[in-house]
PDB file of N, CA and C in Angstrom:
ATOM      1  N   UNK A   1      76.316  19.197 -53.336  1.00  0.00           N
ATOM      2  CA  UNK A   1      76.118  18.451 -54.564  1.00  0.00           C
ATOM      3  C   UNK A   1      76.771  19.211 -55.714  1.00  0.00           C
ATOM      4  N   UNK A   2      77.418  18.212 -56.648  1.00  0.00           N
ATOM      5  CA  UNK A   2      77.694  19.386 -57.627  1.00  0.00           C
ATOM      6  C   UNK A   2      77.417  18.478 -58.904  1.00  0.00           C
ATOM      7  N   UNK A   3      77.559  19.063 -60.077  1.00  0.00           N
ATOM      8  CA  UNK A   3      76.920  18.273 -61.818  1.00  0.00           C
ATOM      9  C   UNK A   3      77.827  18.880 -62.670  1.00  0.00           C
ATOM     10  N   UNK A   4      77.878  18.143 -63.419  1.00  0.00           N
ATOM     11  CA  UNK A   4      78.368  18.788 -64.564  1.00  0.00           C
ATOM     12  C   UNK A   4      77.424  18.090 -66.184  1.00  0.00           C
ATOM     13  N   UNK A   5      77.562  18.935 -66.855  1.00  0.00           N
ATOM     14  CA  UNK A   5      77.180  17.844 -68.485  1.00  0.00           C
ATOM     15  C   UNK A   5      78.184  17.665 -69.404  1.00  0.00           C
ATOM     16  N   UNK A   6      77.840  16.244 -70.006  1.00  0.00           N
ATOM     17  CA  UNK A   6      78.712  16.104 -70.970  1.00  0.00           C
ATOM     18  C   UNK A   6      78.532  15.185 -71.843  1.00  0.00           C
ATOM     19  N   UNK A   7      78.603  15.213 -73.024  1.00  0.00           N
ATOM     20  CA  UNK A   7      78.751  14.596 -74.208  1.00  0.00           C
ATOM     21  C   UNK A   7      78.786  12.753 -74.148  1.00  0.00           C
ATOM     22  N   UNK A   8      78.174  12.200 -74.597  1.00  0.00           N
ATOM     23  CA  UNK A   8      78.713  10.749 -74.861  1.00  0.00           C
ATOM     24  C   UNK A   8      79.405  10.481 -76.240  1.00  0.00           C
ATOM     25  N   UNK A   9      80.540  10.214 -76.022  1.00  0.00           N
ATOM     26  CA  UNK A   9      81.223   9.884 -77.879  1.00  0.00           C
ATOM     27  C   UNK A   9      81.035   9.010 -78.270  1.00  0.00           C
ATOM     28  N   UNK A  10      81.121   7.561 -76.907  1.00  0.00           N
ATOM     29  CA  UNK A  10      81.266   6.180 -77.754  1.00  0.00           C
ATOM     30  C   UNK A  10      80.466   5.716 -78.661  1.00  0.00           C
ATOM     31  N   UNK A  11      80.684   5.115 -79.829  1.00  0.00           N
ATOM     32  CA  UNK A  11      80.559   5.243 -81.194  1.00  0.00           C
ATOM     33  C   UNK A  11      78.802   4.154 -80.793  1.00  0.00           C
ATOM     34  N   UNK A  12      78.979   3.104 -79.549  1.00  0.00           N
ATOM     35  CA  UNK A  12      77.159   2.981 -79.494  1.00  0.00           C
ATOM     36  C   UNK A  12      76.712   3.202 -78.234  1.00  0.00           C
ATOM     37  N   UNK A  13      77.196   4.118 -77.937  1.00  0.00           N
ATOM     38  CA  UNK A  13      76.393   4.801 -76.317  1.00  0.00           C
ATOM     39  C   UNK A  13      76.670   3.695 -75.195  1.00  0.00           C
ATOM     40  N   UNK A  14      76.030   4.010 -74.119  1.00  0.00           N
ATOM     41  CA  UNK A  14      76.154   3.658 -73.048  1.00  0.00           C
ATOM     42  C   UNK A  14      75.709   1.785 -73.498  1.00  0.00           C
ATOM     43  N   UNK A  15      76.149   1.033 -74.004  1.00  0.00           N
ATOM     44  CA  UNK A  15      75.887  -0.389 -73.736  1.00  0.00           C
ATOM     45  C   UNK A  15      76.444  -1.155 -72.905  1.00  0.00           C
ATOM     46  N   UNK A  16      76.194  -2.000 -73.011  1.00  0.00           N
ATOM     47  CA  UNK A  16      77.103  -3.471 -71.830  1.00  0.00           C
ATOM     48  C   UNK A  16      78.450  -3.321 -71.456  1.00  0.00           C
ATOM     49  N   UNK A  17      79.346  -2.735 -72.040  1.00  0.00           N
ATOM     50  CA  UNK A  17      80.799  -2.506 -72.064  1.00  0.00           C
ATOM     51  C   UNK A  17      80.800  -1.367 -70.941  1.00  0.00           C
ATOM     52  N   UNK A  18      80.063  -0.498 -72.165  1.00  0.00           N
ATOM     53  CA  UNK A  18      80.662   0.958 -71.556  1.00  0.00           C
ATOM     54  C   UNK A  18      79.914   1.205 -70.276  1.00  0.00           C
ATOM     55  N   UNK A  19      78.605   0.866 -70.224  1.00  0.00           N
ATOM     56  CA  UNK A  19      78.103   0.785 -68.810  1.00  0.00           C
ATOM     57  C   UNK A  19      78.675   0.430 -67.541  1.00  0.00           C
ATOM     58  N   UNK A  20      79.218  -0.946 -67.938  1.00  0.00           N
ATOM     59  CA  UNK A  20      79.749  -1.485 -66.824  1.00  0.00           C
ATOM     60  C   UNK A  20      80.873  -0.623 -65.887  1.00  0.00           C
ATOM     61  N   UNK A  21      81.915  -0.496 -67.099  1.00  0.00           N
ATOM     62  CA  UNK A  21      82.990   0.393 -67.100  1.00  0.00           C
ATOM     63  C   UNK A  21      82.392   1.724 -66.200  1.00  0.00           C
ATOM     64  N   UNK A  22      81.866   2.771 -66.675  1.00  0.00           N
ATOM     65  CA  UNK A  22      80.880   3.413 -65.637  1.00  0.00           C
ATOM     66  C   UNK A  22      80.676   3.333 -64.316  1.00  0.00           C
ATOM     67  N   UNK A  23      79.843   1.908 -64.189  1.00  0.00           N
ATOM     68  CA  UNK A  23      79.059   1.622 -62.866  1.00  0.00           C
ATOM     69  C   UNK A  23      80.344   1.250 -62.232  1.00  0.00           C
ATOM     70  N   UNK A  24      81.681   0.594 -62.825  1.00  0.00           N
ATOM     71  CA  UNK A  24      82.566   0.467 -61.334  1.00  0.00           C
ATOM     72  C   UNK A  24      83.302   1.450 -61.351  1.00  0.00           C
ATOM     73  N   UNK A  25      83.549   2.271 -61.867  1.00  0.00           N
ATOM     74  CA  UNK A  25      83.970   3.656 -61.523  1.00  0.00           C
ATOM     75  C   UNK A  25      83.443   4.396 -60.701  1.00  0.00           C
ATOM     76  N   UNK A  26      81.806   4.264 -60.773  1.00  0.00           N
ATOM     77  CA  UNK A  26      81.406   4.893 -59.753  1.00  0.00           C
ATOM     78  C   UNK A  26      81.155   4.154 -58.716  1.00  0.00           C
ATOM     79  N   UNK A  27      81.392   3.147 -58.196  1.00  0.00           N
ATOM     80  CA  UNK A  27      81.280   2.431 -56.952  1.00  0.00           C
ATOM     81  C   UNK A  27      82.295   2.720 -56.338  1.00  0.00           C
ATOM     82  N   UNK A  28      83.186   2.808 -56.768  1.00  0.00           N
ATOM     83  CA  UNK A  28      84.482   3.236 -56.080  1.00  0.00           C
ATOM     84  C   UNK A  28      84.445   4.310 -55.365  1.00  0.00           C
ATOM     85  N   UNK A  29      83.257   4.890 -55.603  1.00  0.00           N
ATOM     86  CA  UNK A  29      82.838   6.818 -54.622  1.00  0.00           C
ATOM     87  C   UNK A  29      82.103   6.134 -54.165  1.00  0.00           C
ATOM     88  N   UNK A  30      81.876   6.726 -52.346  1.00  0.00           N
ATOM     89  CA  UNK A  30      80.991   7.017 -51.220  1.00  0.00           C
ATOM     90  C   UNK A  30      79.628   7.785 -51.898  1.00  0.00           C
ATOM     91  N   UNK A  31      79.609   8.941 -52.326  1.00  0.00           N
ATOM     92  CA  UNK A  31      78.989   9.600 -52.891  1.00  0.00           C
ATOM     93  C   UNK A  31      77.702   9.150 -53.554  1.00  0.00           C
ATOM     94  N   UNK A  32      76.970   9.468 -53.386  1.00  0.00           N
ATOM     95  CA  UNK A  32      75.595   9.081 -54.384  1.00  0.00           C
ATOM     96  C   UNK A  32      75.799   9.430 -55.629  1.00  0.00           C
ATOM     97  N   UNK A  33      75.892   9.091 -56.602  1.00  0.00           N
ATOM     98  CA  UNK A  33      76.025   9.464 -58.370  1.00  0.00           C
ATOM     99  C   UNK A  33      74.982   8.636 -58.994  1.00  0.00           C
ATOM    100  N   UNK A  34      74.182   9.746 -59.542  1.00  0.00           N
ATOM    101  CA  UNK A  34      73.210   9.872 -60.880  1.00  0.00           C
ATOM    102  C   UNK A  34      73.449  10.869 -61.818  1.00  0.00           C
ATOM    103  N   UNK A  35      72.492  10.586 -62.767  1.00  0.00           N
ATOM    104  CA  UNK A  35      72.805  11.111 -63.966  1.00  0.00           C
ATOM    105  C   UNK A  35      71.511  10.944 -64.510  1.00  0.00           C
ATOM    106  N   UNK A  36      70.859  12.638 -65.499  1.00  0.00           N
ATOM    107  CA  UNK A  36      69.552  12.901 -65.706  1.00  0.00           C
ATOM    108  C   UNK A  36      70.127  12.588 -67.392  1.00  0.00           C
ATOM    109  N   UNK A  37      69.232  12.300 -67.841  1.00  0.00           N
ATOM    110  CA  UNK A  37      68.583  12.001 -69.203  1.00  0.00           C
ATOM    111  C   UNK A  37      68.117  12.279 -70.007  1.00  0.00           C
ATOM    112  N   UNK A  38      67.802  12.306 -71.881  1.00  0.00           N
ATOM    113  CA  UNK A  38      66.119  13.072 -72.033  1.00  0.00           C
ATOM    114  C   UNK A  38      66.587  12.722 -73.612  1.00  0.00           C
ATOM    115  N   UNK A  39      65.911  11.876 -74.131  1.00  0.00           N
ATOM    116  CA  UNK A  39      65.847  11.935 -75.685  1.00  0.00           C
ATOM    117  C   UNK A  39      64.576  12.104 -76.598  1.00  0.00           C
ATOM    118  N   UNK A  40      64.074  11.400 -77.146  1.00  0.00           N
ATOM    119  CA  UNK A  40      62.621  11.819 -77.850  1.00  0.00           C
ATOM    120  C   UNK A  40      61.391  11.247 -77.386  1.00  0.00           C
ATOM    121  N   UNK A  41      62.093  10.215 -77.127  1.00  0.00           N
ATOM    122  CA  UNK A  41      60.810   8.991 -76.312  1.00  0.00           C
ATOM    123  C   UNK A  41      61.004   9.511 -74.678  1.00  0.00           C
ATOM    124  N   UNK A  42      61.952   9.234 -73.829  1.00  0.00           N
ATOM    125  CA  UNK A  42      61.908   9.324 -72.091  1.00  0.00           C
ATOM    126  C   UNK A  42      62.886  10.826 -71.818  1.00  0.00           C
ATOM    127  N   UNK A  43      62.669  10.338 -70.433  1.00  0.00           N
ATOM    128  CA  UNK A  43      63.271  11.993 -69.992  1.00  0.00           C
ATOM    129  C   UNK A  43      63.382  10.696 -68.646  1.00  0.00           C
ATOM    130  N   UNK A  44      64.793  11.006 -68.004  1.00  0.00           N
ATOM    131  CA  UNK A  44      64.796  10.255 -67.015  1.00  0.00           C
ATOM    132  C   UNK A  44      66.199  10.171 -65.625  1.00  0.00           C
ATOM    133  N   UNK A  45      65.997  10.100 -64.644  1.00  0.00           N
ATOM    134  CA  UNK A  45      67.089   9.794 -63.735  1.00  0.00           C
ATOM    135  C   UNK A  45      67.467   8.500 -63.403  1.00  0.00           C
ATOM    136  N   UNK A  46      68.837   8.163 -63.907  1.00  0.00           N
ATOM    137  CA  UNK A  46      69.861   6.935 -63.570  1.00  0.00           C
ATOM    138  C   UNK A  46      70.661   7.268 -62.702  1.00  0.00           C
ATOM    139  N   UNK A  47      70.576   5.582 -61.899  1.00  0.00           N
ATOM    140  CA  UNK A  47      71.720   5.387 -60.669  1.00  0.00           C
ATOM    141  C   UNK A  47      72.750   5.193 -61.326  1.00  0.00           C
ATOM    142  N   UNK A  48      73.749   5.666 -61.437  1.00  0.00           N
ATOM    143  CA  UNK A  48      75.277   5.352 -62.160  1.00  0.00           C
ATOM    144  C   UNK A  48      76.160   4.327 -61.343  1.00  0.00           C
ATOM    145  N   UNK A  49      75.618   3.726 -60.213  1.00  0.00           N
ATOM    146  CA  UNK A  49      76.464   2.669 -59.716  1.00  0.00           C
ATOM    147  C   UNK A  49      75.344   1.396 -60.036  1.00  0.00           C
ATOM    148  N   UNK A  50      74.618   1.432 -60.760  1.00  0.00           N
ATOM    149  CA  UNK A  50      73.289   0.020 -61.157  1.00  0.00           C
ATOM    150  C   UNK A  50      73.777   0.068 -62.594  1.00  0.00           C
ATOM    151  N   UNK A  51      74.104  -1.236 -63.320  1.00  0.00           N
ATOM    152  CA  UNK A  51      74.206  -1.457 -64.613  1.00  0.00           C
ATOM    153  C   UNK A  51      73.339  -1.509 -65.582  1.00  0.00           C
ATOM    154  N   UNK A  52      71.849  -1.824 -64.604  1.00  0.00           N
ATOM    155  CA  UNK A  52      70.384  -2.167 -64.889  1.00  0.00           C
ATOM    156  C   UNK A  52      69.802  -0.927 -65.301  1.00  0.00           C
ATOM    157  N   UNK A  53      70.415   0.390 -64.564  1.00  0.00           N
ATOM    158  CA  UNK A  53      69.657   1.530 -64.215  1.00  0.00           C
ATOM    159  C   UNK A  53      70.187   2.441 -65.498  1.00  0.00           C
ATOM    160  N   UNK A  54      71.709   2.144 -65.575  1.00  0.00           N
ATOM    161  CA  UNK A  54      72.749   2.790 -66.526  1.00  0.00           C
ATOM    162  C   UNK A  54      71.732   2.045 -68.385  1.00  0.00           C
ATOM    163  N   UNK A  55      71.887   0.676 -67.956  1.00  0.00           N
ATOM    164  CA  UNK A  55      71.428   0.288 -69.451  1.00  0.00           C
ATOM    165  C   UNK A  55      70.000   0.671 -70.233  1.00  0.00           C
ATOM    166  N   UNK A  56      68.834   0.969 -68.787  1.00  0.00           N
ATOM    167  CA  UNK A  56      67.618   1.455 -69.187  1.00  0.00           C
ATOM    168  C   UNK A  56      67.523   2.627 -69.354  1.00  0.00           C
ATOM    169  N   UNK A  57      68.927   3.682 -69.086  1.00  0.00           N
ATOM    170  CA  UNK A  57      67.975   4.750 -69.879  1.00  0.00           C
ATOM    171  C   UNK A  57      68.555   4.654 -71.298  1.00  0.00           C
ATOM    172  N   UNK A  58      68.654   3.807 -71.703  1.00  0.00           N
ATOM    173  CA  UNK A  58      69.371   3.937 -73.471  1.00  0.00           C
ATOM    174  C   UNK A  58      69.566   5.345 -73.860  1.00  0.00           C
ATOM    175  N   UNK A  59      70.900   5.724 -73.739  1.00  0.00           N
ATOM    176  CA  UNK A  59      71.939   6.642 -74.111  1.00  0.00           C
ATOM    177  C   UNK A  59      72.439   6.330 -75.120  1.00  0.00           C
ATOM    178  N   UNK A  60      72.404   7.067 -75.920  1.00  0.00           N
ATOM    179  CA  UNK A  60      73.188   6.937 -77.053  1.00  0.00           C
ATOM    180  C   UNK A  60      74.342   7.779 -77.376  1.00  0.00           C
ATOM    181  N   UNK A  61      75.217   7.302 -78.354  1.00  0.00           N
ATOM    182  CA  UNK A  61      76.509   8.505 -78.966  1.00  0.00           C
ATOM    183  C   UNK A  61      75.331   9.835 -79.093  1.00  0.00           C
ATOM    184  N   UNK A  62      76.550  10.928 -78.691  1.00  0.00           N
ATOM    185  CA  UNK A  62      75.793  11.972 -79.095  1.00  0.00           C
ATOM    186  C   UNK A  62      75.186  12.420 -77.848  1.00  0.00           C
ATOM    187  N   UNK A  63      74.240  11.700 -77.537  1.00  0.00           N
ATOM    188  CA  UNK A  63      73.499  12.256 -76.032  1.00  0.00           C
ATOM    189  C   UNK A  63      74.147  12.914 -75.380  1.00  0.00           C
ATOM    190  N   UNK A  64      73.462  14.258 -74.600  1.00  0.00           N
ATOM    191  CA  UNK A  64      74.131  14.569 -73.360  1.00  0.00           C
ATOM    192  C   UNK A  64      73.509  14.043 -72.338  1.00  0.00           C
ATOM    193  N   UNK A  65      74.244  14.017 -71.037  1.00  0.00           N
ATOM    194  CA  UNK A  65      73.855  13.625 -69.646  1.00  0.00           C
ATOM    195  C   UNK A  65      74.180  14.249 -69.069  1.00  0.00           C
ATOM    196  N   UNK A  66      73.670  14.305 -67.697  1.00  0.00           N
ATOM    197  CA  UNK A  66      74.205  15.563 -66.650  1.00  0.00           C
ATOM    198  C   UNK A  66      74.474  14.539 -64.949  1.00  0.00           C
ATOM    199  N   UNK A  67      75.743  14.857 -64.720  1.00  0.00           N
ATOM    200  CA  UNK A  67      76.055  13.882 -63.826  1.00  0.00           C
ATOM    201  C   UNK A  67      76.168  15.076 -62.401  1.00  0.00           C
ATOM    202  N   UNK A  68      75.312  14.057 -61.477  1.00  0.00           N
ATOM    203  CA  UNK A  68      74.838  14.739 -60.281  1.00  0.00           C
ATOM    204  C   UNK A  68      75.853  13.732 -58.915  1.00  0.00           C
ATOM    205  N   UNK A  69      76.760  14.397 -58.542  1.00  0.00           N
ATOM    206  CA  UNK A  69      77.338  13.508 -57.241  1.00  0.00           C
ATOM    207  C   UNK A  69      77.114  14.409 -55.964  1.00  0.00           C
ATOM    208  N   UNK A  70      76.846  13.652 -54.688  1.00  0.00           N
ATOM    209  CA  UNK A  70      76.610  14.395 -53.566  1.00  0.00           C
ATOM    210  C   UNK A  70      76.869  13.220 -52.386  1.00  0.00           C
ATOM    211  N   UNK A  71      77.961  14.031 -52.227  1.00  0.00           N
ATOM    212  CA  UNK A  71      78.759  13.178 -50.658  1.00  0.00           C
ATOM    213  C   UNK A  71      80.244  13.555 -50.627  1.00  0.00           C
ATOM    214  N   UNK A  72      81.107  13.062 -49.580  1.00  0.00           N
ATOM    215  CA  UNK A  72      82.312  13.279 -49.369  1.00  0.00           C
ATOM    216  C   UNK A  72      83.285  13.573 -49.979  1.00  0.00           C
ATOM    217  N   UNK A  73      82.896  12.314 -51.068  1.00  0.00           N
ATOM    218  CA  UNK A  73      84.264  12.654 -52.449  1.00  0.00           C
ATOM    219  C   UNK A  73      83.405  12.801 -53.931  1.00  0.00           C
ATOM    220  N   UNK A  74      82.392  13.903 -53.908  1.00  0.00           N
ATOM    221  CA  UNK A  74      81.814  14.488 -54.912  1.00  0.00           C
ATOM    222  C   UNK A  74      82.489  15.161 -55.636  1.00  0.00           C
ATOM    223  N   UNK A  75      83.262  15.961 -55.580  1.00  0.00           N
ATOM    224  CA  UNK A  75      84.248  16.556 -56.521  1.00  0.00           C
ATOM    225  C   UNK A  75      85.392  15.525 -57.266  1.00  0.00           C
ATOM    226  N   UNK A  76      85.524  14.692 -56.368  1.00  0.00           N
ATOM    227  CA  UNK A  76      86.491  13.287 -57.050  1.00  0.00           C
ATOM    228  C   UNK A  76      86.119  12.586 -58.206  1.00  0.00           C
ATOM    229  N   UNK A  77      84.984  12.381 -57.244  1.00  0.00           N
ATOM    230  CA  UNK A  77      83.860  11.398 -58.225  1.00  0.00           C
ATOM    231  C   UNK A  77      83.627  12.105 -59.506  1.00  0.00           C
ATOM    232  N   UNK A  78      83.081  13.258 -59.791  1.00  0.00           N
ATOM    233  CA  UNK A  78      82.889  14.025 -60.793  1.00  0.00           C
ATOM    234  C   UNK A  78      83.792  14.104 -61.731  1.00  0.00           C
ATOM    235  N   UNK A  79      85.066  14.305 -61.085  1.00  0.00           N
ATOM    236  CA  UNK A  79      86.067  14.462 -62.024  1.00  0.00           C
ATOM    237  C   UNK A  79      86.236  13.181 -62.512  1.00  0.00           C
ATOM    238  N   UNK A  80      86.467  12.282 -61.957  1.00  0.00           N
ATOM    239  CA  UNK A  80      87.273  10.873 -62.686  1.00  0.00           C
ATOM    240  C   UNK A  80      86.068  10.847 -63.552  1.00  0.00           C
ATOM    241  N   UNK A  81      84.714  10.285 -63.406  1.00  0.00           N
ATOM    242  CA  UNK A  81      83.507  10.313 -63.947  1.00  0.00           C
ATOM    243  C   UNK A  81      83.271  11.055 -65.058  1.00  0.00           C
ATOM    244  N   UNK A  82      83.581  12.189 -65.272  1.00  0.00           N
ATOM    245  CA  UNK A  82      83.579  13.185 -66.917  1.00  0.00           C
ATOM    246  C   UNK A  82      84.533  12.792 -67.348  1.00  0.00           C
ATOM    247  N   UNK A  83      85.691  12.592 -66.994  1.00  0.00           N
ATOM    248  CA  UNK A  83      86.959  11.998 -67.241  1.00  0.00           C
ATOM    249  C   UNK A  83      86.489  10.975 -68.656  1.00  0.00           C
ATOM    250  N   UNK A  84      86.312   9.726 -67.564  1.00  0.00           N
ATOM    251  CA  UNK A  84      85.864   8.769 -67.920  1.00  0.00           C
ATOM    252  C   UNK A  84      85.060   8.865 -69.888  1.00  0.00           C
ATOM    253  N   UNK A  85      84.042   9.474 -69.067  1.00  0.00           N
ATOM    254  CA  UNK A  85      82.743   9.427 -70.482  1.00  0.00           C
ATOM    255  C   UNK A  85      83.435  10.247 -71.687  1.00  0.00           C
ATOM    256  N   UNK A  86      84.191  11.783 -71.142  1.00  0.00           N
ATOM    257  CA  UNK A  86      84.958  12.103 -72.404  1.00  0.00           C
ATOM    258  C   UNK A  86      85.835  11.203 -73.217  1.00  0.00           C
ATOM    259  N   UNK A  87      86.223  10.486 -72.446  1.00  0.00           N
ATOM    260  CA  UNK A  87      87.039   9.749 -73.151  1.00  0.00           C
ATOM    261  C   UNK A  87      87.068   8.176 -73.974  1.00  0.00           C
ATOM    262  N   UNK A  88      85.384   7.800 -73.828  1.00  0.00           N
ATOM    263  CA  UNK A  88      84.883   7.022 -74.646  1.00  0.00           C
ATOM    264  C   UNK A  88      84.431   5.892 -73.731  1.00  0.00           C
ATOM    265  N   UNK A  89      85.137   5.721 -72.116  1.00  0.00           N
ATOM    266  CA  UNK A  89      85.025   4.547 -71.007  1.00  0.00           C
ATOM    267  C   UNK A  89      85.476   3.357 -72.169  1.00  0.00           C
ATOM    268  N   UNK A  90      86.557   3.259 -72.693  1.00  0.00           N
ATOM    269  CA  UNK A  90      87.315   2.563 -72.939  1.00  0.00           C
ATOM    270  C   UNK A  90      86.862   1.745 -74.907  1.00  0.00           C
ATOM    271  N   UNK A  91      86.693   2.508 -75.309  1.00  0.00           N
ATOM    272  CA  UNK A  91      86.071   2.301 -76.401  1.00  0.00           C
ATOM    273  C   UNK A  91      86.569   3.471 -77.676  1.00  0.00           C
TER     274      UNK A  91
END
């Protein structure tokens, strides 16, 4: 298994857009990918391939997350995946 953390920039966090964007990025990995959580109200673990799972933990700009992949192409996944979120997931 490996994780990394990182920053969310997009200007309104993880919503409908940027989620989505996300969740098929990570479907595209074998790999199991989640991602832990924690703001003032919850503290929590999301499935990063569920849009449902991605949208309930309300992430916001600013937030960090810590992305957990474990399987075959875990190092892949990871990378495109930080990739991804550094760079706004299209926003």
């Amino acid at each position: 298994m490996v994780s990394k953390k990182v920053k969310v920039i997009n200007p309104s966090g993880l919503h409908l857009r940027p989620a989505g964007i996300l969740c098929n990025k990570a479907m595209n990995y074998k790999s199991s990918i989640t991602f832990d959580y924690q703001d003032k109200v919850k503290t929590g673990t999301a499935n990063a391939k569920s849009v449902l799972s991605v949208l309930g933990a309300c992430v916001k700009t600013g937030d960090e997350i810590e992305i957990h992949c474990d399987g075959e192409d875990e190092e892949e996944a990871l990378k495109d995946l930080t990739e991804a979120i550094e760079s706004g997931l299209g926003e």
